[in-house]
Every structure is written in structure tokens, then in C-alpha cells.
N, C-alpha and C. Protein backbone atom coordinates (compact mmCIF):
# COMPACT_ATOMS: atom_id res chain seq x y z
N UNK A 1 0.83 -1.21 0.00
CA UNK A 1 0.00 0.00 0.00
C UNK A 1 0.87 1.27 0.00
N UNK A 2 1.81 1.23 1.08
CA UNK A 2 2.77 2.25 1.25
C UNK A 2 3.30 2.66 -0.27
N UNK A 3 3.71 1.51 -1.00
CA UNK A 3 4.26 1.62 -1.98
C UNK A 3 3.72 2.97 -3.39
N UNK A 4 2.62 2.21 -3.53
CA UNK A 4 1.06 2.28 -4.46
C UNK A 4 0.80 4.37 -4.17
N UNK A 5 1.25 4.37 -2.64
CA UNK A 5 1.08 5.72 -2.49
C UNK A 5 1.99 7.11 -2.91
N UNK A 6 3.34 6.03 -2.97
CA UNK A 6 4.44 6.91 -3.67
C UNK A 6 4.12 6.99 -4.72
N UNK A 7 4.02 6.14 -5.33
CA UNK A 7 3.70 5.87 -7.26
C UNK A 7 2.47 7.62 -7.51
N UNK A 8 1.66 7.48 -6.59
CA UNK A 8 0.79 8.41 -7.02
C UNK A 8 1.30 9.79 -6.58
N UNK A 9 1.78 10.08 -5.51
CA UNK A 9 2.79 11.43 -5.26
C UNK A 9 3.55 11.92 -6.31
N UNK A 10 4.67 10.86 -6.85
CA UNK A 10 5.24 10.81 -7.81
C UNK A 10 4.27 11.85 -9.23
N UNK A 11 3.73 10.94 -9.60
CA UNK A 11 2.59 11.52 -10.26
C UNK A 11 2.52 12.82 -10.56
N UNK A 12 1.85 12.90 -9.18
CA UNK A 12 1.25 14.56 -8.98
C UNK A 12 2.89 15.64 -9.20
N UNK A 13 3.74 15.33 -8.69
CA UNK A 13 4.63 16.45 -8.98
C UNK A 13 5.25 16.18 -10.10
N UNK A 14 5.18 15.15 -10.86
CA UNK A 14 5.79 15.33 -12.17
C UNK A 14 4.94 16.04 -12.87
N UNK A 15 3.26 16.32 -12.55
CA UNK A 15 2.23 17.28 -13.25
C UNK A 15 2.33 18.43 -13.17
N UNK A 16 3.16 18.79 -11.73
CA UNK A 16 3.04 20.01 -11.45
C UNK A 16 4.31 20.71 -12.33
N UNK A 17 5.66 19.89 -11.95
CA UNK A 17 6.49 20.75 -13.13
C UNK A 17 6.14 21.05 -14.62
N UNK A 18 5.34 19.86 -15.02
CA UNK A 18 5.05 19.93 -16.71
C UNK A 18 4.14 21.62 -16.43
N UNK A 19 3.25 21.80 -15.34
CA UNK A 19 2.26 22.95 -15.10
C UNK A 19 3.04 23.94 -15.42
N UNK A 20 4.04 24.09 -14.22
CA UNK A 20 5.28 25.01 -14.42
C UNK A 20 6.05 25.43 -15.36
N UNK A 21 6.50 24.44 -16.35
CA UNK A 21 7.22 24.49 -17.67
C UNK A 21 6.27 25.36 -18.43
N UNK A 22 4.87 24.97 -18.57
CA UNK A 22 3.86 25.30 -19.21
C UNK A 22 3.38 26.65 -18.94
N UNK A 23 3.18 27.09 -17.99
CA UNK A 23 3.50 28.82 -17.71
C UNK A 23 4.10 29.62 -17.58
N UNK A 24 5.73 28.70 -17.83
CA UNK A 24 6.92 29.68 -18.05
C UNK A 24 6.90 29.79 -19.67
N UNK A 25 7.11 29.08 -20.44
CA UNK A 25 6.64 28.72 -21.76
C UNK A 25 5.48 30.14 -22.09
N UNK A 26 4.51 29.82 -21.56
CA UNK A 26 3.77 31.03 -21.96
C UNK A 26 3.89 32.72 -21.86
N UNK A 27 4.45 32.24 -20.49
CA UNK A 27 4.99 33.81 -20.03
C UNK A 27 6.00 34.31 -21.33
N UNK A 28 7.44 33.40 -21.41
CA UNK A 28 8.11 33.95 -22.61
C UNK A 28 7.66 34.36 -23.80
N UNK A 29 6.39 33.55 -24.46
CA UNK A 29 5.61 33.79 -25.41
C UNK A 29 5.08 35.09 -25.58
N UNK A 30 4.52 35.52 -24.44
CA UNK A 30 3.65 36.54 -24.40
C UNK A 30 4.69 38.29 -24.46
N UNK A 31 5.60 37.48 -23.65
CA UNK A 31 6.90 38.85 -23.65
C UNK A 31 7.26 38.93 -25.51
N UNK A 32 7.44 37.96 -26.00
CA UNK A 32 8.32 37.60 -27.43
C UNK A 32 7.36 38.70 -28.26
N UNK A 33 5.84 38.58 -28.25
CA UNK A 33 4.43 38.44 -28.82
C UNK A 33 4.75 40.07 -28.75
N UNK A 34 4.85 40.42 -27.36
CA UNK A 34 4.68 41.96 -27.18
C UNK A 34 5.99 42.57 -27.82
N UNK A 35 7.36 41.97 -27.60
CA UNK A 35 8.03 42.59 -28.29
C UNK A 35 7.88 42.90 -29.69
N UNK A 36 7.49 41.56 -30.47
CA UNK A 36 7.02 42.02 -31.82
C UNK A 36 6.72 42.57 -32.23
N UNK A 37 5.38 43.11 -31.40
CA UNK A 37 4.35 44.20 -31.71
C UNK A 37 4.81 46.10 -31.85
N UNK A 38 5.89 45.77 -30.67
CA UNK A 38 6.75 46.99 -30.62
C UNK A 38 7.19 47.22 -31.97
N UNK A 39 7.71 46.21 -32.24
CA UNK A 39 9.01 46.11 -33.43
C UNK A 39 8.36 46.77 -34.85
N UNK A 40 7.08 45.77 -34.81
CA UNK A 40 5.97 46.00 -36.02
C UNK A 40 5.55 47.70 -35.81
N UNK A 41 5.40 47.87 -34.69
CA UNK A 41 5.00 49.73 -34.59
C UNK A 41 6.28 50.50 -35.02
N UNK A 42 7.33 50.06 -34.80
CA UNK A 42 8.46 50.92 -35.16
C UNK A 42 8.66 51.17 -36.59
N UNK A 43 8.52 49.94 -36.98
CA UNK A 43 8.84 49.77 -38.40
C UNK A 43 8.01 50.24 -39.79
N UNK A 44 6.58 50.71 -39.22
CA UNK A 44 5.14 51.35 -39.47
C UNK A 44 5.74 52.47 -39.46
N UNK A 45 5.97 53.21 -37.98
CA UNK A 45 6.17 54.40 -37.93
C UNK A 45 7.59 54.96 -38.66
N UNK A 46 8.30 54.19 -39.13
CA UNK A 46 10.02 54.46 -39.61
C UNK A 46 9.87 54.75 -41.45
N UNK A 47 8.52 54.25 -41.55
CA UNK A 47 8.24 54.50 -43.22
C UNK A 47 7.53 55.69 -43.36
């Protein structure tokens, strides 16, 4: 039983880093996304 209970702990925090990866992942996205947007306004306004 003891055993059966690690197996499922296990589990749960290997979900939680994939969680983690997965909202750092996004966070960078969203910074990248906004920089673009800068970039795209500059390059509008430079013509």
C-alpha cells in the first residue's frame, strides 16, 4: 500500500512541473508576442 502511495505522489509532482514548464513557456511567449508588436509599430512608424 505504502508503496502504491508513492507511485501516485510521484505523479502529482511530475504534473506540477510539466504545469510550471507550461506557464513559463507562456509567459516567454507573451513577452516575445509583445516585443514584436513593438518592433511592427516601429517599423510602421520608420516608413
Amino acid at each position: 500500500m505504502k508503496q502504491k502511495r508513492r507511485e501516485i505522489k510521484n505523479k502529482k509532482s511530475r504534473k506540477d512541473s510539466g504545469h510550471i514548464c507550461f506557464s513559463v513557456f507562456l509567459f516567454f511567449y507573451k513577452i516575445t508576442s509583445v516585443i514584436g508588436f513593438h518592433n511592427h509599430i516601429l517599423m510602421v512608424l520608420s516608413f
